[in-house]
N, C-alpha and C. Protein backbone atom coordinates (compact mmCIF):
# COMPACT_ATOMS: atom_id res chain seq x y z
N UNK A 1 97.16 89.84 64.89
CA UNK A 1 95.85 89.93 65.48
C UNK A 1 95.28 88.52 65.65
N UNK A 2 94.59 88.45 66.64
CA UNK A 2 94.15 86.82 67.03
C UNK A 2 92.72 86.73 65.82
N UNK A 3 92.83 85.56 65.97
CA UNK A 3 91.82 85.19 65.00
C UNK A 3 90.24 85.08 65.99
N UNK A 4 88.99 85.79 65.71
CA UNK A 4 88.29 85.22 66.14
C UNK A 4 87.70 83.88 66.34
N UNK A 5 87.20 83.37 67.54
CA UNK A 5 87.17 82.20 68.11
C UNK A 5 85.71 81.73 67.88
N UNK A 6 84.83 80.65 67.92
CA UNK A 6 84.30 79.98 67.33
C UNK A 6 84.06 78.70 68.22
N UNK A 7 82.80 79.12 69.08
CA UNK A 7 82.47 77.63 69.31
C UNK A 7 81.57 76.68 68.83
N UNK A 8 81.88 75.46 68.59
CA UNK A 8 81.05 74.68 68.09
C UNK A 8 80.20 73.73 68.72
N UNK A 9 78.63 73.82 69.34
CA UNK A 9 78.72 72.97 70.52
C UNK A 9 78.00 71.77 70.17
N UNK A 10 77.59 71.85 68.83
CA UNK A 10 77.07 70.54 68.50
C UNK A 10 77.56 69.93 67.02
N UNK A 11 77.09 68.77 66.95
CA UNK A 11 77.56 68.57 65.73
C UNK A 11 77.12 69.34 64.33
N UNK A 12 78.23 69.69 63.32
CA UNK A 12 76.96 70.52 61.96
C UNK A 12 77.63 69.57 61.14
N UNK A 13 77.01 70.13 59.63
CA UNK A 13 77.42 69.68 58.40
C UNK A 13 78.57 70.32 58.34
N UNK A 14 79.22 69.18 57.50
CA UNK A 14 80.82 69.44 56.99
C UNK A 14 80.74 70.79 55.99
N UNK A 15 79.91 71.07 55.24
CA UNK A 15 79.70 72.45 54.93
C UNK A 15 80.07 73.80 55.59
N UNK A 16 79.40 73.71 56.39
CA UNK A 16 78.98 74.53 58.05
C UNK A 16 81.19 74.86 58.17
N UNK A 17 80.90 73.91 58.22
CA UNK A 17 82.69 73.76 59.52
C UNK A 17 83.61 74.33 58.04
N UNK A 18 83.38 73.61 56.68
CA UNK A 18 84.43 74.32 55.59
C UNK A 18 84.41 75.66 55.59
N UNK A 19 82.94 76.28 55.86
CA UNK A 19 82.47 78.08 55.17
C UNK A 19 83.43 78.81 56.04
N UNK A 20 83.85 78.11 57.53
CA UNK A 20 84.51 79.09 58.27
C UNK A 20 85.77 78.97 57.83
N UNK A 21 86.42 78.57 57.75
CA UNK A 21 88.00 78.28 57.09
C UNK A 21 88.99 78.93 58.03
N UNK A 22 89.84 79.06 57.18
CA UNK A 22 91.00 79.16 58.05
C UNK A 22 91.01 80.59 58.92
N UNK A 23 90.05 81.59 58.43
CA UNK A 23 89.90 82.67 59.19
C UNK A 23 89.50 82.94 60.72
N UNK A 24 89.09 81.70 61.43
CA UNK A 24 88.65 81.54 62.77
C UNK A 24 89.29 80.75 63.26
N UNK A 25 89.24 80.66 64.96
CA UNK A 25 89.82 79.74 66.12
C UNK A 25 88.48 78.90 66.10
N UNK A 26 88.91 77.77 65.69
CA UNK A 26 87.40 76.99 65.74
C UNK A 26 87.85 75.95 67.02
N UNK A 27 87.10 76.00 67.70
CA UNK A 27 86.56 75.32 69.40
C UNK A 27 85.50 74.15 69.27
N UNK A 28 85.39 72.91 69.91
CA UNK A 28 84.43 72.21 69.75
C UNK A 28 84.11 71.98 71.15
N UNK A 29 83.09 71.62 71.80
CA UNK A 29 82.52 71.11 72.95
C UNK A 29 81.06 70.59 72.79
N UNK A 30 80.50 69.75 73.75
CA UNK A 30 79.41 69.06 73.66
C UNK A 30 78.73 70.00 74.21
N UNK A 31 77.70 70.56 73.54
CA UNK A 31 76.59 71.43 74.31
C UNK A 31 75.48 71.35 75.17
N UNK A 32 75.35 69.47 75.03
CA UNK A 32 74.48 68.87 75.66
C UNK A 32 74.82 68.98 77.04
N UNK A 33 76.19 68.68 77.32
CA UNK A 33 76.86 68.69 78.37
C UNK A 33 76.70 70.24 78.87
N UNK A 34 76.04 70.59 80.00
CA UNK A 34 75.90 71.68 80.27
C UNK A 34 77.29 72.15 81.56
N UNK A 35 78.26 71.30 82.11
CA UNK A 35 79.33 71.67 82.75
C UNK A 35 79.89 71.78 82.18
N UNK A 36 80.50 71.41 80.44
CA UNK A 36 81.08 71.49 79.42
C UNK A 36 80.69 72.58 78.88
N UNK A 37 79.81 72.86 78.66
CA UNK A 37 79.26 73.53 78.11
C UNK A 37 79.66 75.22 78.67
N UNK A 38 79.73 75.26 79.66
CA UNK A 38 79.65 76.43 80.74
C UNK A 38 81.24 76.71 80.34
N UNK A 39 81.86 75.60 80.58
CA UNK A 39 83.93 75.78 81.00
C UNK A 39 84.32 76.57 79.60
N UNK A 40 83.79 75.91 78.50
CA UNK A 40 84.31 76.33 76.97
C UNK A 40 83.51 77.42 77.00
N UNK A 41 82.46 78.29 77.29
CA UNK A 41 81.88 79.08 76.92
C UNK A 41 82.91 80.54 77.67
N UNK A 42 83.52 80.07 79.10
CA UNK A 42 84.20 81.13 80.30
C UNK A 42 85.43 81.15 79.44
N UNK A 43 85.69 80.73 79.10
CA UNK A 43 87.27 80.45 78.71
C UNK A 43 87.37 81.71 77.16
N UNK A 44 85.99 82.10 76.80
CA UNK A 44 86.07 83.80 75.81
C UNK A 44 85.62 82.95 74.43
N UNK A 45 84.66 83.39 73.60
CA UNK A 45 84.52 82.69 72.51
C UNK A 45 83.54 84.46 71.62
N UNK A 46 84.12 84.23 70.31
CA UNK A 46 83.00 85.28 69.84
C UNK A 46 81.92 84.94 69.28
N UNK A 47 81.95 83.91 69.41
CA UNK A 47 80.23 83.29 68.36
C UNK A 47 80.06 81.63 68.80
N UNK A 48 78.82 81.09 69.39
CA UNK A 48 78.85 79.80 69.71
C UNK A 48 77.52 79.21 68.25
N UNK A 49 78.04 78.05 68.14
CA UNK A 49 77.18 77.58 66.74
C UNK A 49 76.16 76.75 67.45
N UNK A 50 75.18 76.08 67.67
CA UNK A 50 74.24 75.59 68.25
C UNK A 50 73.16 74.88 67.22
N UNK A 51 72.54 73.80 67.82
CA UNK A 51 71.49 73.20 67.15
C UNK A 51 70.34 73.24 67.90
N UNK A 52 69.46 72.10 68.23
CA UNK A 52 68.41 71.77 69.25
C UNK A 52 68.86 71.46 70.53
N UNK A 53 69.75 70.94 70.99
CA UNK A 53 70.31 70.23 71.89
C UNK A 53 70.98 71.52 72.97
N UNK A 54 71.48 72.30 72.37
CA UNK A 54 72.40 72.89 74.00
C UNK A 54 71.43 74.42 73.57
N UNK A 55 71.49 74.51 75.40
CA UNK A 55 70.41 75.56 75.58
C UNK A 55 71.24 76.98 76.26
N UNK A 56 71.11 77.76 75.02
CA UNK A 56 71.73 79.51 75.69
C UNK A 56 70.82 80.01 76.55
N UNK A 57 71.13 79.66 77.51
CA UNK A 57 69.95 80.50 78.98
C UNK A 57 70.71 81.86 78.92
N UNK A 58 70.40 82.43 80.34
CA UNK A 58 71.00 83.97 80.69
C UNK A 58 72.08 83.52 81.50
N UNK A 59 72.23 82.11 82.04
CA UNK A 59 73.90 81.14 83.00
C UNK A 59 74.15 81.11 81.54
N UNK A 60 74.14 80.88 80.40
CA UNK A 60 75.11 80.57 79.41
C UNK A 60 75.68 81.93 78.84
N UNK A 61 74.98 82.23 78.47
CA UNK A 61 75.09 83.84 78.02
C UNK A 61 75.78 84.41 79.07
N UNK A 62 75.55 84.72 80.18
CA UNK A 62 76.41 85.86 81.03
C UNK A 62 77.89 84.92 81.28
N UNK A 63 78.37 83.18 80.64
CA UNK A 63 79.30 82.85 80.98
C UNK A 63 79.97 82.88 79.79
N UNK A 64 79.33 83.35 78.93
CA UNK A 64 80.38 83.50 77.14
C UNK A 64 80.92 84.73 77.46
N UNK A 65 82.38 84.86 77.78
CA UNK A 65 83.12 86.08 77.65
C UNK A 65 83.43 86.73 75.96
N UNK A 66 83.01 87.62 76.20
CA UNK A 66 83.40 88.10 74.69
C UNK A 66 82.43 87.57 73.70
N UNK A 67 81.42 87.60 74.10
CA UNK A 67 80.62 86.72 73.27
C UNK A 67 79.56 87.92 71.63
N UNK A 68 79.82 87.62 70.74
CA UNK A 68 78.70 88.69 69.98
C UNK A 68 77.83 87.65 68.94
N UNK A 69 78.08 86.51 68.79
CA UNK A 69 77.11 85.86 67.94
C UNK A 69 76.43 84.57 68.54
N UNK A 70 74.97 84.39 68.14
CA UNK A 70 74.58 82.90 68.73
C UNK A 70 74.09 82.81 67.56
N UNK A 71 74.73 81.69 66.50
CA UNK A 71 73.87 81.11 65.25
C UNK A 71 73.36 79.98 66.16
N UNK A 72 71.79 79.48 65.44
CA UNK A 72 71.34 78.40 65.56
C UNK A 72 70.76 77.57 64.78
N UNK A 73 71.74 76.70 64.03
CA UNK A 73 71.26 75.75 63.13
C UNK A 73 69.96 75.23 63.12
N UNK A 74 68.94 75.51 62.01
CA UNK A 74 67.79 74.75 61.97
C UNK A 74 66.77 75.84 62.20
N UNK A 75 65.63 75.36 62.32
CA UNK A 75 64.39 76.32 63.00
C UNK A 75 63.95 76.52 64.20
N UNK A 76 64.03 77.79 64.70
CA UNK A 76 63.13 77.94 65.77
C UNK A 76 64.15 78.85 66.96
N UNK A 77 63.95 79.14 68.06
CA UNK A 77 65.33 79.61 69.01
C UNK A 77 64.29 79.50 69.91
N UNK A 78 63.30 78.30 70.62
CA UNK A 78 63.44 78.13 71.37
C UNK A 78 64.23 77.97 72.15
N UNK A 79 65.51 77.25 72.23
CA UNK A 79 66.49 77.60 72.84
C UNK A 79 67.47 78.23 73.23
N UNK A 80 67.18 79.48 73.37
CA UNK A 80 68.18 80.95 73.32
C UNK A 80 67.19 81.96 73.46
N UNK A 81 67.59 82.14 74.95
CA UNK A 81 66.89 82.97 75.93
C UNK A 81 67.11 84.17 75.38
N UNK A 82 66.13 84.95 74.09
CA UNK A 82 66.16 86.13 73.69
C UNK A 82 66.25 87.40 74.67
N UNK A 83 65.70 87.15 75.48
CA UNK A 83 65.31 88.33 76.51
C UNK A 83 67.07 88.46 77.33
N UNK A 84 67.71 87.85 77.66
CA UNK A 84 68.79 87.91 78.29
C UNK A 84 69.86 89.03 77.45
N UNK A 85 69.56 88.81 76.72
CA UNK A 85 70.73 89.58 75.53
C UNK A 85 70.48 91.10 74.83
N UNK A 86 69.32 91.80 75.04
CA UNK A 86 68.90 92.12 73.88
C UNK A 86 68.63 91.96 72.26
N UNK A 87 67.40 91.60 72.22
CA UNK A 87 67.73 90.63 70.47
C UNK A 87 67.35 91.81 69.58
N UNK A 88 68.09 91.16 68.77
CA UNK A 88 68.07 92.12 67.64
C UNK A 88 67.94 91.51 66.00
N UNK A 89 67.66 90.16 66.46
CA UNK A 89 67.70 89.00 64.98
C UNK A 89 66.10 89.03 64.28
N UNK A 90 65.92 88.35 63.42
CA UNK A 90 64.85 88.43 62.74
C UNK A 90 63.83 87.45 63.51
N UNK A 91 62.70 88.00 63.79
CA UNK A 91 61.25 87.25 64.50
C UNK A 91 61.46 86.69 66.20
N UNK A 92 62.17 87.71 66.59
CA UNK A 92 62.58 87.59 67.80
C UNK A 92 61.77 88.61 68.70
C-alpha cells in the first residue's frame, strides 16, 4: 500500500518533519511560489502543511488531487479559503 503523501510548502520545525516519520511520502515545495505551488499540489498529495506565506485559495484547493488535510502552522487561517472546501475544523 502506498504511503500517504505529504506536502510541505513551507519551512517547519525539525520537530514538525520528525512526528511524521517514516509512515508518509513527505514532498517539499515553496508555497510562496504560487506556479510551484500549483504543479506539486496537481501531481496528488493527501495533506499540504502550510504557514503564513502560501495561500490555499479555491485555484489551490480544486488543484490538490486527493487532497483531505490542510494543517496550518501557527495562528489564524486567514489563509485558507474555508468556504471552498466545506470546513469542518475548529472556529471556522
Amino acid at each position: 500500500m502506498a504511503k500517504p503523501v505529504v506536502l510541505i510548502a513551507e519551512e517547519l520545525s525539525p520537530a514538525t518533519l520528525d512526528a511524521l516519520g517514516p509512515d508518509f511520502e513527505v514532498r517539499n515545495c515553496n508555497g510562496a511560489d504560487r506556479i510551484e505551488l500549483l504543479a506539486a499540489l496537481s501531481k496528488g498529495v493527501d495533506a499540504v502543511l502550510i504557514r503564513s506565506a502560501t495561500k490555499m485559495d479555491a485555484e489551490a484547493i480544486s488543484a490538490a488531487k486527493g487532497l483531505k488535510v490542510i494543517a496550518r502552522a501557527g495562528v489564524g487561517l486567514d489563509n485558507v479559503n474555508s468556504s471552498s472546501y466545506g470546513c469542518w475544523c475548529n472556529g471556522c
